[in-house]
C-alpha atoms as a PDB file:
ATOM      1  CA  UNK A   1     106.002 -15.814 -46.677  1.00  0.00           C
ATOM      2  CA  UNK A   2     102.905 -17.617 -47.045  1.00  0.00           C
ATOM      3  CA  UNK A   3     102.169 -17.630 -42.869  1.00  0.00           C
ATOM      4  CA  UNK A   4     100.458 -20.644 -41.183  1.00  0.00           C
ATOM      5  CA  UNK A   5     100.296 -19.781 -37.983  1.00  0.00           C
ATOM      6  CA  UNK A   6     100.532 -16.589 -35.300  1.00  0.00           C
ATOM      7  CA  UNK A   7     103.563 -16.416 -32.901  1.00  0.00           C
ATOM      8  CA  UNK A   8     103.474 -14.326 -29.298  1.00  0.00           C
ATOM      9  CA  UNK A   9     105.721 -13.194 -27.222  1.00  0.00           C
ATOM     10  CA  UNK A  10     106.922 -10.659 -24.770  1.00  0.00           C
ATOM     11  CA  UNK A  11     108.971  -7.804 -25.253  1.00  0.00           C
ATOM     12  CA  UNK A  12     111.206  -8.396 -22.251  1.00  0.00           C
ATOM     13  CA  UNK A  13     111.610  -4.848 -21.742  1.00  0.00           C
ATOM     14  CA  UNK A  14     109.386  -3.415 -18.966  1.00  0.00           C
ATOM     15  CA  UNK A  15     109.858   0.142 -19.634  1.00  0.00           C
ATOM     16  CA  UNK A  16     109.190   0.210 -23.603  1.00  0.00           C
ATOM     17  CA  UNK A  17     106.078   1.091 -25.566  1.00  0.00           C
ATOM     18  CA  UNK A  18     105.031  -0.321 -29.151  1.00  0.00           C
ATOM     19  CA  UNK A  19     106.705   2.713 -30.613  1.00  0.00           C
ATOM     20  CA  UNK A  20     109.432   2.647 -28.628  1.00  0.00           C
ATOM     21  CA  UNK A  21     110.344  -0.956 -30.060  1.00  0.00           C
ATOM     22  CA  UNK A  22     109.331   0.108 -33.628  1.00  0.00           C
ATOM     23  CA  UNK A  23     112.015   2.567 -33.594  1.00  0.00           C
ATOM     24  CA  UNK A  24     114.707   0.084 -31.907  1.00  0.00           C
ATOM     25  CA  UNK A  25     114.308  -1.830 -35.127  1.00  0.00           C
ATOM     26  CA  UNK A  26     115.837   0.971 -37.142  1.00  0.00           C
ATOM     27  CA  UNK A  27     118.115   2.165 -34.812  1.00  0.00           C
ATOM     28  CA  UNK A  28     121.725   2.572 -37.012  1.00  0.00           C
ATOM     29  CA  UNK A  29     122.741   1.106 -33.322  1.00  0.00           C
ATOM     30  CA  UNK A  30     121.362  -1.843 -33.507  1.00  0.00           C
ATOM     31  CA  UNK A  31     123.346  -5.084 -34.314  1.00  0.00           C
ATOM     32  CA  UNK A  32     120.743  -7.528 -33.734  1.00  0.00           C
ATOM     33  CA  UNK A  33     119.171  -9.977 -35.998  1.00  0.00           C
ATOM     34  CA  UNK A  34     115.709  -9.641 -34.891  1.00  0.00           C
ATOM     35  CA  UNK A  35     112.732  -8.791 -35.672  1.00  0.00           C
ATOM     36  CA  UNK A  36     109.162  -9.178 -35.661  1.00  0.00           C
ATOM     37  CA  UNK A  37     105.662  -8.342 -37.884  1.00  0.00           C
ATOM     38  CA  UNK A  38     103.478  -6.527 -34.755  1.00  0.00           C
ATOM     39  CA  UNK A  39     103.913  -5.212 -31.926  1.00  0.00           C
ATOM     40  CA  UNK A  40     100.858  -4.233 -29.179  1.00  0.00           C
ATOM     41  CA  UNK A  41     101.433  -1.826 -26.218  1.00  0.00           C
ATOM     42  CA  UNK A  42      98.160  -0.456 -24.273  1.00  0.00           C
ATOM     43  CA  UNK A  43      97.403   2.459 -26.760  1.00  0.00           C
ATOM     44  CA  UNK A  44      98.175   0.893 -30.014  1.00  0.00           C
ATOM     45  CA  UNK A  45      99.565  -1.810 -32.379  1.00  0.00           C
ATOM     46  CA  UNK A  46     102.264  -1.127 -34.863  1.00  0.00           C
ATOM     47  CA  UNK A  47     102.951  -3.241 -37.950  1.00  0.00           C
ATOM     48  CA  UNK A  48     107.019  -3.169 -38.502  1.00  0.00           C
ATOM     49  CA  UNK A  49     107.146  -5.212 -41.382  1.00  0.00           C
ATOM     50  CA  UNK A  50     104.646  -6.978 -44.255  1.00  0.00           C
ATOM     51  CA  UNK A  51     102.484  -9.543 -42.837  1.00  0.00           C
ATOM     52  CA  UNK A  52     103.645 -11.806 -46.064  1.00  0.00           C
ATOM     53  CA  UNK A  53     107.685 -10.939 -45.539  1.00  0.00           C
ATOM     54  CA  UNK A  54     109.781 -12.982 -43.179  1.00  0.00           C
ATOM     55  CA  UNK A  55     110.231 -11.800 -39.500  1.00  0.00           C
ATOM     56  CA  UNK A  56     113.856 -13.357 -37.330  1.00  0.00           C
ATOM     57  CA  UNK A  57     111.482 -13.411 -33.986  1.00  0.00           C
ATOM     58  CA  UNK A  58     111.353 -18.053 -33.286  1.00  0.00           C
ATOM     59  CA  UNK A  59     114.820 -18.676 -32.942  1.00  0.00           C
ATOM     60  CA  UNK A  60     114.835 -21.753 -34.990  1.00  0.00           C
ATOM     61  CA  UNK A  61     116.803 -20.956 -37.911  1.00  0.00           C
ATOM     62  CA  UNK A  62     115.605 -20.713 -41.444  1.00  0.00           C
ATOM     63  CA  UNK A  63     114.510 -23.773 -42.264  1.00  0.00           C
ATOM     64  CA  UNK A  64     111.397 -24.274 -44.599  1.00  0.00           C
ATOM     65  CA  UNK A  65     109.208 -25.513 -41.383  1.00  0.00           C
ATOM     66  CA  UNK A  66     110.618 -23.064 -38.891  1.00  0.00           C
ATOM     67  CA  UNK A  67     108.495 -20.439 -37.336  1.00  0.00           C
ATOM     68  CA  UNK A  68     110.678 -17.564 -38.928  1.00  0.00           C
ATOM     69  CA  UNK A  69     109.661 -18.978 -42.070  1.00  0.00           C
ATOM     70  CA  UNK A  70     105.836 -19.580 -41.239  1.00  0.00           C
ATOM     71  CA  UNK A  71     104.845 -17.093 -38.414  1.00  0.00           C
ATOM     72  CA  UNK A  72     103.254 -14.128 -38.100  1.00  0.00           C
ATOM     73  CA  UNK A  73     105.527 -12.557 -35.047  1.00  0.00           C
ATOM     74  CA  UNK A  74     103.854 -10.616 -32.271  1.00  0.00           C
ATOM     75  CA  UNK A  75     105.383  -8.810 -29.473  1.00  0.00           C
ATOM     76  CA  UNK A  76     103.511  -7.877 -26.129  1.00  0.00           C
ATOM     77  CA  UNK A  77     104.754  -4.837 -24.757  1.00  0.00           C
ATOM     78  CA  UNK A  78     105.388  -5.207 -20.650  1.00  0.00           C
ATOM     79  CA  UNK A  79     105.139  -1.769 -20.151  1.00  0.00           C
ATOM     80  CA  UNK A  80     101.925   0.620 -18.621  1.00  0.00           C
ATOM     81  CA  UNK A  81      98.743  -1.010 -18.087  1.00  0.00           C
ATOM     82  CA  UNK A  82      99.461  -4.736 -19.295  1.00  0.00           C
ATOM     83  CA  UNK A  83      95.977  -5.682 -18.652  1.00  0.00           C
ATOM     84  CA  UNK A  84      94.889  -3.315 -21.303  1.00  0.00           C
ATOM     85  CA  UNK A  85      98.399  -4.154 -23.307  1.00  0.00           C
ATOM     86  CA  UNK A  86      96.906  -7.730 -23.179  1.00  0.00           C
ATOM     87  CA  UNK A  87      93.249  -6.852 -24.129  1.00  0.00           C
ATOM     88  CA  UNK A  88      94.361  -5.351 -27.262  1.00  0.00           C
ATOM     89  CA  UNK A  89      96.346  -7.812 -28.241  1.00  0.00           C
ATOM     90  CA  UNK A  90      93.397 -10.065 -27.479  1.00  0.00           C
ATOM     91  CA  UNK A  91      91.027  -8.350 -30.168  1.00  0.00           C
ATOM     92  CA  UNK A  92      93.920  -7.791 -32.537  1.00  0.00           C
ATOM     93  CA  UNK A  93      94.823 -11.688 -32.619  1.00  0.00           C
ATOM     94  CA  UNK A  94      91.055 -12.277 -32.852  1.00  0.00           C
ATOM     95  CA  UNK A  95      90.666 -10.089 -35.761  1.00  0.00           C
ATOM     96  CA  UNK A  96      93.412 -12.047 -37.849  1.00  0.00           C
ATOM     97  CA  UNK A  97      92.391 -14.973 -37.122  1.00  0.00           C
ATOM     98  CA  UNK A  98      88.611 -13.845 -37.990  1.00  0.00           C
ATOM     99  CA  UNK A  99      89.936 -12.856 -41.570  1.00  0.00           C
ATOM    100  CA  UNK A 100      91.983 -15.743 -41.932  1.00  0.00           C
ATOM    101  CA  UNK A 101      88.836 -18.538 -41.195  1.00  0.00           C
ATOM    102  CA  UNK A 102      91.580 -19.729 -38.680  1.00  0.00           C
ATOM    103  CA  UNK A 103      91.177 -20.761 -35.278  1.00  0.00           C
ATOM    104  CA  UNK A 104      93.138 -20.626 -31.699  1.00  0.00           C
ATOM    105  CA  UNK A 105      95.002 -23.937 -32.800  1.00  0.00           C
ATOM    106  CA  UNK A 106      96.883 -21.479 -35.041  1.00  0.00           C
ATOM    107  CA  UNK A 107      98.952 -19.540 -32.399  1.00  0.00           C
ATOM    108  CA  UNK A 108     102.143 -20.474 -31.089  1.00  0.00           C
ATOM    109  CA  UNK A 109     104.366 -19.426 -28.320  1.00  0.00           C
ATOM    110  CA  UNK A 110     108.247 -18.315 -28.835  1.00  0.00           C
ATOM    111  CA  UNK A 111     108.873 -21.459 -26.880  1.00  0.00           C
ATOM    112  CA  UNK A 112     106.955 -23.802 -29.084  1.00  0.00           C
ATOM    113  CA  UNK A 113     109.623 -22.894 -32.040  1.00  0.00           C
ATOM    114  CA  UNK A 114     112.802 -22.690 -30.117  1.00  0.00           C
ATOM    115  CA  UNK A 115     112.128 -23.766 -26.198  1.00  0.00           C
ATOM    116  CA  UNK A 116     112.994 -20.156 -24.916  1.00  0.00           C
ATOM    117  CA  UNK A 117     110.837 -19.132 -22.229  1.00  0.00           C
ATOM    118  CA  UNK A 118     108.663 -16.507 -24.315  1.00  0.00           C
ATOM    119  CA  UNK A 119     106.034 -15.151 -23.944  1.00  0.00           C
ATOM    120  CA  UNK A 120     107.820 -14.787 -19.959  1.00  0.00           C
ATOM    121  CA  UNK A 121     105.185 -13.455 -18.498  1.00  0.00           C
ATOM    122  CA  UNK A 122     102.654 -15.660 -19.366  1.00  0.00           C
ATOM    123  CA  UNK A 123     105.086 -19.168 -18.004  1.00  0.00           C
ATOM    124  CA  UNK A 124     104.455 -19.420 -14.379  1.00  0.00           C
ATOM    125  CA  UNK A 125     106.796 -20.905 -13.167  1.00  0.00           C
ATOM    126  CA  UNK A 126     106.464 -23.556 -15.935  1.00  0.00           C
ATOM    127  CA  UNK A 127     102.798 -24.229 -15.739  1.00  0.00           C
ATOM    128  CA  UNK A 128     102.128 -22.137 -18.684  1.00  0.00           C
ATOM    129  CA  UNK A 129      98.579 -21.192 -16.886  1.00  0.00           C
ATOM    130  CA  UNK A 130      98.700 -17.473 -18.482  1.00  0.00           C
ATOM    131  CA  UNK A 131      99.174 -18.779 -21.825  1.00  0.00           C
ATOM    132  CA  UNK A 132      96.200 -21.145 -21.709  1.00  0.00           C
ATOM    133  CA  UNK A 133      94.748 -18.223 -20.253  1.00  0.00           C
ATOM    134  CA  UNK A 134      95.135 -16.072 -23.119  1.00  0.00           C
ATOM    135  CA  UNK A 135      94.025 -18.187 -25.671  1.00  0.00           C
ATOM    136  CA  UNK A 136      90.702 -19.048 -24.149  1.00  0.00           C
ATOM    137  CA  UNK A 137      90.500 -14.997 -23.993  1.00  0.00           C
ATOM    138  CA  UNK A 138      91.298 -14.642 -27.713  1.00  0.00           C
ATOM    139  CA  UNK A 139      88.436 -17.660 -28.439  1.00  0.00           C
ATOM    140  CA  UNK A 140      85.904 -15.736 -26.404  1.00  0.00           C
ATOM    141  CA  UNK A 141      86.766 -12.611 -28.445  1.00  0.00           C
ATOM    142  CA  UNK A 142      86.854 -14.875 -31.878  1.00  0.00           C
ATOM    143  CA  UNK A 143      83.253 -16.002 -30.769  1.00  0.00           C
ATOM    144  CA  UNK A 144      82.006 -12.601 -30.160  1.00  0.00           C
ATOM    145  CA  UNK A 145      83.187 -11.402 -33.245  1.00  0.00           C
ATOM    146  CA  UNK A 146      81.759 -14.049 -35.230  1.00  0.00           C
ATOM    147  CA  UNK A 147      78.337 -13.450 -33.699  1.00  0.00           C
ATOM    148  CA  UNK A 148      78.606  -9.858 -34.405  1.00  0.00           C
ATOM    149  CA  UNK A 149      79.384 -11.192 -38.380  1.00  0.00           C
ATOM    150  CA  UNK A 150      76.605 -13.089 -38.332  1.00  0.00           C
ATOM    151  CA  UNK A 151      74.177 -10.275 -37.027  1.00  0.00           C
ATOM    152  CA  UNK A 152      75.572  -7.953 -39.306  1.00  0.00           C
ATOM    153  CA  UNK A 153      74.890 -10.253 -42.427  1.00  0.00           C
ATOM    154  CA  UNK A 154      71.400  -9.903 -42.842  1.00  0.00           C
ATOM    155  CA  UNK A 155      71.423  -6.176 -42.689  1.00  0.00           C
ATOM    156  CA  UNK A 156      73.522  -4.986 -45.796  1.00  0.00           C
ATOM    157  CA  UNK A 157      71.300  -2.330 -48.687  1.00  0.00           C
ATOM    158  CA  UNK A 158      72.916  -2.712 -51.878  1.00  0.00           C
ATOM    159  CA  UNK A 159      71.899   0.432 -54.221  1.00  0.00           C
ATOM    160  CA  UNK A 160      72.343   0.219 -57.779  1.00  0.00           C
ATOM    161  CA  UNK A 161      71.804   2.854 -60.278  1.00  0.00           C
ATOM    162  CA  UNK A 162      69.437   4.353 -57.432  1.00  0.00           C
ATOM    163  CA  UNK A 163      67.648   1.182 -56.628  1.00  0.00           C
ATOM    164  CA  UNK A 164      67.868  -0.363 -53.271  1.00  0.00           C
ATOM    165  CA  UNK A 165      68.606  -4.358 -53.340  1.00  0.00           C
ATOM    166  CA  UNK A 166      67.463  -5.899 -50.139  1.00  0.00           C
ATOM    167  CA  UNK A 167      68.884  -9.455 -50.827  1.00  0.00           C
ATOM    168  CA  UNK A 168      72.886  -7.721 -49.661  1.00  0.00           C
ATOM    169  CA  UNK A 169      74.598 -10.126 -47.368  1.00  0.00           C
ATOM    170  CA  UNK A 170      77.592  -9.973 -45.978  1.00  0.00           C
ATOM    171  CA  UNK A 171      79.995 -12.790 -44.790  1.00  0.00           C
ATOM    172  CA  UNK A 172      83.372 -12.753 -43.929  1.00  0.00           C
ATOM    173  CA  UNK A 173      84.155  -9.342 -45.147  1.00  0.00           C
ATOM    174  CA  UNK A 174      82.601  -9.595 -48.892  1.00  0.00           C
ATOM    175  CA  UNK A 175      78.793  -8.131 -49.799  1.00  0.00           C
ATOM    176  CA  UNK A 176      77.097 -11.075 -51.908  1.00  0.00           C
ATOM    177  CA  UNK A 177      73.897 -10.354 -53.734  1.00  0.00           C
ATOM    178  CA  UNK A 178      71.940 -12.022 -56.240  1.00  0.00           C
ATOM    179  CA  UNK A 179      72.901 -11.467 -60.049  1.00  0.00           C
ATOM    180  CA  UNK A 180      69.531 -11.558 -60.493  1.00  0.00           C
ATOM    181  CA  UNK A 181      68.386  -8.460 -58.113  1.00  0.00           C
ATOM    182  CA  UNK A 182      71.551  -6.623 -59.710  1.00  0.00           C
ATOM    183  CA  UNK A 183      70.657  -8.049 -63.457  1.00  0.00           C
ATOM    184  CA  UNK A 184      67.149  -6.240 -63.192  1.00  0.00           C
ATOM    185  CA  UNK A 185      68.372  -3.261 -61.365  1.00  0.00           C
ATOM    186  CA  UNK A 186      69.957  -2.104 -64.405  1.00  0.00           C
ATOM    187  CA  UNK A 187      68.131  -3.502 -67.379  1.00  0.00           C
ATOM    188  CA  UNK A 188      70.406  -6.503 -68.422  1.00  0.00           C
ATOM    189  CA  UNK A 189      69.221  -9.778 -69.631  1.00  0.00           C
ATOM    190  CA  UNK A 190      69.699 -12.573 -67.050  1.00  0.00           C
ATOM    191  CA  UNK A 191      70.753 -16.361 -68.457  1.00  0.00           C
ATOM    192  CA  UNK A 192      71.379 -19.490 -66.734  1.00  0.00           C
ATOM    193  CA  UNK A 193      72.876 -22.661 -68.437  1.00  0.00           C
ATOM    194  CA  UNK A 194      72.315 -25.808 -66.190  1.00  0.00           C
ATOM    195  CA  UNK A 195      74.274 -27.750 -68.220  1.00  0.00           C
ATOM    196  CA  UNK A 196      77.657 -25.624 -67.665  1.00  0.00           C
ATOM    197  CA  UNK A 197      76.449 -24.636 -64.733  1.00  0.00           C
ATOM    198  CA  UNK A 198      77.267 -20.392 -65.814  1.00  0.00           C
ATOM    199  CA  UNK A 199      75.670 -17.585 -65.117  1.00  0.00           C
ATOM    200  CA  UNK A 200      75.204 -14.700 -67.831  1.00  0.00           C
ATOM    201  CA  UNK A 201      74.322 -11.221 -67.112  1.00  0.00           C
ATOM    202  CA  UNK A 202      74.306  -9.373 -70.660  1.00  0.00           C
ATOM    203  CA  UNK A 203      73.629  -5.396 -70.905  1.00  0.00           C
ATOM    204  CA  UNK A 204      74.038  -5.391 -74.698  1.00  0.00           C
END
């Protein structure tokens, strides 16, 4: 699966913890054909199976479009301190979509696929208030991580062979420096051709 979006729901099982629904998946028991990629509980979130591998969690058949096809699946555990439950799974959705350059436009509900009422607790009655809730949670998170990306990018030391090169950024997970600083930090010949527009570092 090549996922385009994020998908949330609820566990609808007030008594069971992430692990708890882990294990349910592999239970010899269990008959269902369900499943799901994460699921978030108040101490911990568990991923069940491969973020890139299908999950049966949008009830809308298997169609090329359909969210089991194109969604990352994550259940909400209703059990112990939900406001916590719901804080992690605030910083874990913010973290994917961080990594992903994607933004809050990217996560669906279980009833935006199939019309069941999922995530339940977050419906109201129909007014979907705790949903639009959430998200404006996870974009406060998303912007406080990308601050904290942005403060962190000016103060990355790249050492090579021993000597420090203070030109280290880092953005979006990945340390850039200059070819340059690195070309003269260990003795190789630097070329530039503006024609081809390529860069040659050569240690030979």
């Amino acid at each position: 699966m090549s996922p385009t979006t994020i998908t949330i729901h609820n566990t609808a099982n007030e008594k069971s913890s992430a692990a708890n629904e882990r294990a349910w998946l592999t239970n010899q028991s269990n008959k269902v054909q369900a499943s799901y990629h994460i699921v978030v509980d108040e101490r911990e979130a568990i991923e069940c199976i491969p973020l890139n591998e299908n999950a049966w969690h949008a009830g809308d058949g298997s169609g090329s479009a359909s969210g089991n096809r194109t969604s990352i699946g994550i259940e909400i555990c209703e059990s112990g301190n939900y406001a916590k439950t719901i804080d992690n799974a605030v910083t874990l959705i913010a973290q994917m979509l961080l990594v992903r350059g994607w933004g809050v436009d990217r996560l669906r509900r279980h009833w935006d696929w199939s019309r069941k009422i999922c995530p339940r607790l977050m419906y109201d009655g129909g007014t979907w208030s705790g949903w639009y809730a959430f998200k404006a949670a996870v974009q406060g998170r998303l912007n406080e991580l990308k601050k904290e990306d942005v403060a962190v990018s000016d103060n990355v030391t790249v050492i090579v062979n021993g000597k420090s090169i203070k030109d280290g950024k880092l953005e979006g997970g990945t340390v850039y420096v200059p070819l340059r600083a690195v070309g003269e930090a260990i003795g190789a010949k630097i070329g530039w051709d503006n024609k081809s527009k390529t860069a040659k570092l050569d240690t030979q």
